[in-house]
Structures are given as structure tokens and as C-alpha cells.
C-alpha atoms as a PDB file:
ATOM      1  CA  UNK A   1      74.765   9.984  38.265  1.00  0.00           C
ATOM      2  CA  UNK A   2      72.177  12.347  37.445  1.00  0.00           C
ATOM      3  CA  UNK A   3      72.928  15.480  36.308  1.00  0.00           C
ATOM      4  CA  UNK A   4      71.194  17.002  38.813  1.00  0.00           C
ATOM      5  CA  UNK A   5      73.872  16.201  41.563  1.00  0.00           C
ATOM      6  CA  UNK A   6      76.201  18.943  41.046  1.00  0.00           C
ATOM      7  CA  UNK A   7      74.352  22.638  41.275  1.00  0.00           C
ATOM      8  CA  UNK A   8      74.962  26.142  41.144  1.00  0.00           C
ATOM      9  CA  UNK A   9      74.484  28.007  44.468  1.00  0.00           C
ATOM     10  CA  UNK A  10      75.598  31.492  43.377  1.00  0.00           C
ATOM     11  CA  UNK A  11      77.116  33.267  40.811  1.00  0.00           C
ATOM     12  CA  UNK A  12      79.590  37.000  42.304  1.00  0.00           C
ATOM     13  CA  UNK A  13      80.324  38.957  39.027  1.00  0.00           C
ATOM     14  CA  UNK A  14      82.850  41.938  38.742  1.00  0.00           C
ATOM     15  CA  UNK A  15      82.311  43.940  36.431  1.00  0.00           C
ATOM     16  CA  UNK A  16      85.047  46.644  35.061  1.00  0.00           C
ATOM     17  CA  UNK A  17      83.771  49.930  35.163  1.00  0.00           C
ATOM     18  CA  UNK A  18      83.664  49.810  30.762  1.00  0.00           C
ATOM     19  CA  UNK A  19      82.086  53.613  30.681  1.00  0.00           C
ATOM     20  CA  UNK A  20      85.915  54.014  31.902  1.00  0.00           C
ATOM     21  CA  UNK A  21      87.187  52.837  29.188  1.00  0.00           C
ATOM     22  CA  UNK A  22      88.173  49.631  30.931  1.00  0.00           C
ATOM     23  CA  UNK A  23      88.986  46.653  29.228  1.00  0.00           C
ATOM     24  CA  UNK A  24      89.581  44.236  31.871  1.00  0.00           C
ATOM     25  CA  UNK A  25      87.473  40.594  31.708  1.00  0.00           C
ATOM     26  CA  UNK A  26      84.605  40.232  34.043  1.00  0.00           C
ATOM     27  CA  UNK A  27      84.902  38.091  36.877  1.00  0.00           C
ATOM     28  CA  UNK A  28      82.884  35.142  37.234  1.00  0.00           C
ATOM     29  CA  UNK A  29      83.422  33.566  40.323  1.00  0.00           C
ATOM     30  CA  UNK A  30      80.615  30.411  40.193  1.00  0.00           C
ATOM     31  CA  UNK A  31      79.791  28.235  43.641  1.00  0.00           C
ATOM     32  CA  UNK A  32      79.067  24.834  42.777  1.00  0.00           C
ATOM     33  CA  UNK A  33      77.842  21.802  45.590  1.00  0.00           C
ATOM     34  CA  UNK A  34      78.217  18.319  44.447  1.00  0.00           C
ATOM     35  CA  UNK A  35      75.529  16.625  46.510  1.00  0.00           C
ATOM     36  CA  UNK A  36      76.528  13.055  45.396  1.00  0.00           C
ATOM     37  CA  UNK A  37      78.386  10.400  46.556  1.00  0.00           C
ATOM     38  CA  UNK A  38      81.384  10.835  44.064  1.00  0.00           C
ATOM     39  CA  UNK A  39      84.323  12.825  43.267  1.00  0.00           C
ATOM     40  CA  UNK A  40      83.411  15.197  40.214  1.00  0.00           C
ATOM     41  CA  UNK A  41      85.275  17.924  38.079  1.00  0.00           C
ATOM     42  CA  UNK A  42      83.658  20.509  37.119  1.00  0.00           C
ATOM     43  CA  UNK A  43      84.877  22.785  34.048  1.00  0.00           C
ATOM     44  CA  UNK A  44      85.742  26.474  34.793  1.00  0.00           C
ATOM     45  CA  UNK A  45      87.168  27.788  31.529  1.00  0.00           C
ATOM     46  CA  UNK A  46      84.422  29.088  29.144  1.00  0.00           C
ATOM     47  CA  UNK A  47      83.755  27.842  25.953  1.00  0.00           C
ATOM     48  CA  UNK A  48      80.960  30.578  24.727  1.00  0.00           C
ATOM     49  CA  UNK A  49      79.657  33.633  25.977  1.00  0.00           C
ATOM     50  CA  UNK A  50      76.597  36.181  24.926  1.00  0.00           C
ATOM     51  CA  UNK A  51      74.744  38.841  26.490  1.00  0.00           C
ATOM     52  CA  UNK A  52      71.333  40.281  25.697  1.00  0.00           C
ATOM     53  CA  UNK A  53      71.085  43.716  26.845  1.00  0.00           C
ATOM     54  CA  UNK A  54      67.302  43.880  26.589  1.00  0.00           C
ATOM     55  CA  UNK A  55      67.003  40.966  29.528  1.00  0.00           C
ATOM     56  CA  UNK A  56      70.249  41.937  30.957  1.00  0.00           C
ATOM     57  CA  UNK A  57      71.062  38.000  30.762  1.00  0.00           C
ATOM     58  CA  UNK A  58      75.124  36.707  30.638  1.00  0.00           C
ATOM     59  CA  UNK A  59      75.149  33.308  29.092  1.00  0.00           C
ATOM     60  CA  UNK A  60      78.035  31.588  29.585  1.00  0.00           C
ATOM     61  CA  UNK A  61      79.135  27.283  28.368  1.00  0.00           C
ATOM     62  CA  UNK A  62      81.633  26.026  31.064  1.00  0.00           C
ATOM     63  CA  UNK A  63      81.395  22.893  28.894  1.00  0.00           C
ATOM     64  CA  UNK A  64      83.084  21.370  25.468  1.00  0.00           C
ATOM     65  CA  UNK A  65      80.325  21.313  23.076  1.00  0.00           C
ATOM     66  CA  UNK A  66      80.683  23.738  21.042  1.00  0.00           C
ATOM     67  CA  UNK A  67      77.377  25.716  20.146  1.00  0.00           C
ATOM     68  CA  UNK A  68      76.852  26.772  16.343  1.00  0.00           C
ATOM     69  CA  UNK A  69      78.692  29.195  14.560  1.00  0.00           C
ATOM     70  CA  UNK A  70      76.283  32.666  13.762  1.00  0.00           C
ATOM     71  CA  UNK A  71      74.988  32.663   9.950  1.00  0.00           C
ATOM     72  CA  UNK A  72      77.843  33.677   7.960  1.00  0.00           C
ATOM     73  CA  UNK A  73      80.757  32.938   9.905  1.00  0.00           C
ATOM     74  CA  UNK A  74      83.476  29.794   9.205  1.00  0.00           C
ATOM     75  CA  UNK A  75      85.618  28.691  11.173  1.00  0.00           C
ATOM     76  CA  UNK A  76      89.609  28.636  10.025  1.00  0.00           C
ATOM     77  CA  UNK A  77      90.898  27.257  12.916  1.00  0.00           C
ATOM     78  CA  UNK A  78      89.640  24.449  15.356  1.00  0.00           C
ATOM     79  CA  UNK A  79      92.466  23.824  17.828  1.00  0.00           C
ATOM     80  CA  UNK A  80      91.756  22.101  21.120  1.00  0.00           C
ATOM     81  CA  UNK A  81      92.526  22.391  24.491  1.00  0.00           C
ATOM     82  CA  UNK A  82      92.011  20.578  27.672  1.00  0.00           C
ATOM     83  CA  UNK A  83      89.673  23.103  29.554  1.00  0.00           C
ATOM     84  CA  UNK A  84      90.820  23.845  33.433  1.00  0.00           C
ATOM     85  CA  UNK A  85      88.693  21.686  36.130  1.00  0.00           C
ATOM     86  CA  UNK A  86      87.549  21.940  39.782  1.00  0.00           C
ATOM     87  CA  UNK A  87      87.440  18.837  41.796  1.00  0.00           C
ATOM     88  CA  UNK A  88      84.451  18.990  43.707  1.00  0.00           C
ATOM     89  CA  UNK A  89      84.675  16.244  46.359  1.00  0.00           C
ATOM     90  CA  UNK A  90      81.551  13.948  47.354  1.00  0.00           C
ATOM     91  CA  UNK A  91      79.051  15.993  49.409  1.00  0.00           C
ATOM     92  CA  UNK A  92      81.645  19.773  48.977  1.00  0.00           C
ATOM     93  CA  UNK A  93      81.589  22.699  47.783  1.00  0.00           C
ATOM     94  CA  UNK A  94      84.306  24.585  45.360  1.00  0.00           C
ATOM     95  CA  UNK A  95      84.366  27.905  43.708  1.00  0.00           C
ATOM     96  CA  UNK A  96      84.741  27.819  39.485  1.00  0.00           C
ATOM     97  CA  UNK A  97      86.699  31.050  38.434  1.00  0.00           C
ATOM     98  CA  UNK A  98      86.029  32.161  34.694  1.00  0.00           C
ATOM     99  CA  UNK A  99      87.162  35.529  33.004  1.00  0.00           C
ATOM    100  CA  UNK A 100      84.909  36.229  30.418  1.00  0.00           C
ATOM    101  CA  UNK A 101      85.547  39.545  27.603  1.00  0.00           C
ATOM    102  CA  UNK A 102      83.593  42.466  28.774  1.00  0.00           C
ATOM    103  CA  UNK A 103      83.035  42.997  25.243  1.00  0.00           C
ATOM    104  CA  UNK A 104      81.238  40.789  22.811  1.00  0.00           C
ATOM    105  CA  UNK A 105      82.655  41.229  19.246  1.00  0.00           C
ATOM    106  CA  UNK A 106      80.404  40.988  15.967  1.00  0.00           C
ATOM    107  CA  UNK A 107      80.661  41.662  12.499  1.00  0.00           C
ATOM    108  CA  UNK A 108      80.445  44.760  11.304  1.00  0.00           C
ATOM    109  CA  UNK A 109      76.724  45.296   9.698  1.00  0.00           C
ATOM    110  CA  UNK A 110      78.492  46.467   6.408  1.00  0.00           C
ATOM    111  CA  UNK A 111      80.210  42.588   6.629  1.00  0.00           C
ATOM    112  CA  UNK A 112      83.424  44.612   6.384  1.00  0.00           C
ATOM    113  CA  UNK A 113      85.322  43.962  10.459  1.00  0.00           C
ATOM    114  CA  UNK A 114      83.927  44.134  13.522  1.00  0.00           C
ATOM    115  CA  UNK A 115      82.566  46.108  16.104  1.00  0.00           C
ATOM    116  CA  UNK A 116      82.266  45.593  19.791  1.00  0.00           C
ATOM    117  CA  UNK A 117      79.558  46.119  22.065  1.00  0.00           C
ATOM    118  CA  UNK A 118      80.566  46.056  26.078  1.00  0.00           C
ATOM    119  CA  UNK A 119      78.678  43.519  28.395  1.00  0.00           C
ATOM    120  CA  UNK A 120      76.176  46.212  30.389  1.00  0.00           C
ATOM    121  CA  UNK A 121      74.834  45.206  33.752  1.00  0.00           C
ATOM    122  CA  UNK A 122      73.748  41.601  34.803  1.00  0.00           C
ATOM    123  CA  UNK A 123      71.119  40.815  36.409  1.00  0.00           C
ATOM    124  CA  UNK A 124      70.955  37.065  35.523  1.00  0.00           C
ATOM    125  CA  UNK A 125      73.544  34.348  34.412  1.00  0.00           C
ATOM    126  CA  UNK A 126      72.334  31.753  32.105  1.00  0.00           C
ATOM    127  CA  UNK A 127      75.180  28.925  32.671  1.00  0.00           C
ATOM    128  CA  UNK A 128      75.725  25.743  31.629  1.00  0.00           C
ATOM    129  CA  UNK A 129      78.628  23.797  33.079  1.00  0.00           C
ATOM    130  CA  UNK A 130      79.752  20.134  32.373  1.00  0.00           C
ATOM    131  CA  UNK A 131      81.539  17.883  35.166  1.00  0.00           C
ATOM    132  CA  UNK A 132      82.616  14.172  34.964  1.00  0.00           C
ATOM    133  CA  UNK A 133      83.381  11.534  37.526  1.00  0.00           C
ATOM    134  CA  UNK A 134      87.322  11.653  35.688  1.00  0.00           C
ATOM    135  CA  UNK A 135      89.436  14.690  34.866  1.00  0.00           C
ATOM    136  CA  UNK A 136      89.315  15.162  31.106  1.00  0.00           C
ATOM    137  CA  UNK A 137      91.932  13.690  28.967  1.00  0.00           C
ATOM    138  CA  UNK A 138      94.657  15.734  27.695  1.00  0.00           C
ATOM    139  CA  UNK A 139      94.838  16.554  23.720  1.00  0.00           C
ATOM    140  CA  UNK A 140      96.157  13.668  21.910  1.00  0.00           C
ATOM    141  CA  UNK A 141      98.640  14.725  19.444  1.00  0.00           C
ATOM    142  CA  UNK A 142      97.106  15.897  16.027  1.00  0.00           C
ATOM    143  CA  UNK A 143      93.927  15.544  17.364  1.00  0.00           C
ATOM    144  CA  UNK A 144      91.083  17.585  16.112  1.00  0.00           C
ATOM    145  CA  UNK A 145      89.082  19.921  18.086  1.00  0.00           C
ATOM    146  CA  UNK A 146      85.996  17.941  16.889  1.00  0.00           C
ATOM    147  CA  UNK A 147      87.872  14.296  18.133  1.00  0.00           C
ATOM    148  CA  UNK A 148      88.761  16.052  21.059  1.00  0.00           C
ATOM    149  CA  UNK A 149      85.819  17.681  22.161  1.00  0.00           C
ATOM    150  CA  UNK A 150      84.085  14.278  21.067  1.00  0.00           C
ATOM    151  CA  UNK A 151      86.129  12.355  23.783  1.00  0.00           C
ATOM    152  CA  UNK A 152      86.100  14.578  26.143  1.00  0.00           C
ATOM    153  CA  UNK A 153      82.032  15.199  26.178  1.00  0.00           C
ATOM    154  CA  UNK A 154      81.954  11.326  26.721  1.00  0.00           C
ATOM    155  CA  UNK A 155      81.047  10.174  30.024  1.00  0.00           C
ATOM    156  CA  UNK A 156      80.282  13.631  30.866  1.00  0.00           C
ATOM    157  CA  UNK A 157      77.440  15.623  32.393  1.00  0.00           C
ATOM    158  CA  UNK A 158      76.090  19.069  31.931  1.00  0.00           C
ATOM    159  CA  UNK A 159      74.036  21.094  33.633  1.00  0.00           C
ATOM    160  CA  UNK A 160      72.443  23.881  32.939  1.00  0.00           C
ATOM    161  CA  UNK A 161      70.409  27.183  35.382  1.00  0.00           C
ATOM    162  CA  UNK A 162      69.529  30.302  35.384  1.00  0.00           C
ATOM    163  CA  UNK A 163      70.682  32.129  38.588  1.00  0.00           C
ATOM    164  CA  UNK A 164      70.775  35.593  39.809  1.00  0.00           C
ATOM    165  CA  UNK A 165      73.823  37.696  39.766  1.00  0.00           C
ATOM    166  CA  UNK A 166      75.362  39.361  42.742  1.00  0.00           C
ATOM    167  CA  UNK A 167      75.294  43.275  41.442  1.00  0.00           C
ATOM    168  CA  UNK A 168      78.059  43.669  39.850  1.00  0.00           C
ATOM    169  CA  UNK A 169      80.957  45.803  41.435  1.00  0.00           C
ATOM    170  CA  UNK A 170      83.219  47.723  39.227  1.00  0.00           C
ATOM    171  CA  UNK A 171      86.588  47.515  39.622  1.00  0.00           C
ATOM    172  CA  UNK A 172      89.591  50.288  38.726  1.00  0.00           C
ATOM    173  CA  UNK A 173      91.460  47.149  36.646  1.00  0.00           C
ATOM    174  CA  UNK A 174      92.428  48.424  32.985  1.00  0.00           C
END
């Protein structure tokens, strides 16, 4: 199966109206077509998120691997969890629902806390999203995220586009 058999067709966001003060998640709601012969499921909870305000480009992982930690930071605490899947069935369509921060959260340049710096508007989504003829396994018990995330990347697929967002519509959610 070729990675290439399960695509993004469009990607609605709404946004929360943040010059509000809101501080509801935006809502990703992500159409996906399996054009192959087979069953797939398709992972809808994210894994990693950024935004660039300059290009006005989301990116968003609806996949396992995990991408690399910014300069500076460790990580403490690894615990997995078996992300939620779509089944996509041979030849359909299905919608992937993700909720993703409308804030993305840094270190402070002083390297004393953090700051936070809303999502603005989208004009693009980078996305990557991974999808496997199988649902993923549950977490074993005492598993590591890296053993898990290890199993569960095996006999997986991801793909990856850039698509256009719908404009985003604000909502009154706080």
C-alpha cells in the first residue's frame, strides 16, 4: 500500500475569536478519502503542533513519531497513549476531528517560564497524518513511550500535504 492511497481533501478550521480573550482549542475538522482497496485507520489525535505567523502556516502530526524536542528543552515525562483512529473503509470517505491549543507556549526569552503566543489566522495547514491497515495496539503495561510509539509506527503509513484552510470562523466558545 502506498502511501499515497489515503489523501486529504479539505481541511474546515474554527478558530476562537482569541482577541476575545478566548481560550477555546481550534477546530480541525480534516476530510480524508482512502482510494484503496483496504480498510485503513487513520489517526485523529495530534501529536505536535506549530504555527508560523509570517506564512500564516498550522502544522499539525496526526501521527506517533515524535518530532525533536527545541534546543534546550528535556523531557521529564514520556507516557504513552494509544492515539484515537478513524476507520476509513476501502474506496470512503471519513472526517478526522482534532482540537489543537489556540496558543503555542514557549520559553520565556529570559529562560525563566513561559509565554504564549495565540495561533493568528490560517491560511494553510501543513499536516501529516499516519494510517495503518490494523487499529493500533493498546499500551502494554510499563511500556515506554519510545517502545510504544516504536510498535505502533510499525506497519504504518504517513502522509504528509499542504492544503488550504477554509477561513477560519470564530466562534463565541470560552
Amino acid at each position: 500500500m502506498a502511501s499515497n492511497d489515503v489523501k486529504v481533501n479539505q481541511i474546515a478550521i474554527t478558530a476562537p475569536d482569541v482577541a476575545a480573550g478566548s481560550r477555546a482549542p481550534i477546530a480541525l475538522d480534516v476530510a480524508v478519502e482512502n482510494t484503496s482497496a483496504t480498510r485503513r485507520y487513520a489517526n485523529s489525535t495530534p501529536r505536535y503542533y506549530a504555527y508560523d505567523a509570517a506564512t500564516r502556516v498550522l502544522t499539525v502530526h496526526l501521527e506517533e513519531k515524535a518530532p525533536a524536542l527545541p534546543p534546550g528543552l528535556i523531557m521529564i515525562s514520556d507516557h504513552p497513549r494509544t492515539p484515537k483512529q478513524v476507520e476509513v473503509a476501502p474506496g470512503g470517505k471519513a472526517t478526522l476531528q482534532a482540537l489543537i491549543p489556540s496558543v503555542i507556549r514557549k520559553p520565556a526569552a529570559n529562560g525563566v517560564g513561559w509565554v504564549e503566543d495565540p495561533i493568528g489566522p490560517v491560511d494553510s495547514v501543513d499536516i501529516r497524518v499516519q494510517h495503518s491497515a490494523d487499529p493500533l495496539p493498546a499500551v502494554k503495561e510499563h511500556e515506554t513511550g519510545t517502545e510504544y510509539r516504536a510498535r505502533a509506527l510499525s506497519g504504518s503509513e504517513t502522509f504528509s500535504a499542504r492544503v488550504k484552510a477554509e477561513p477560519a470562523r470564530p466562534t463565541s466558545r470560552k
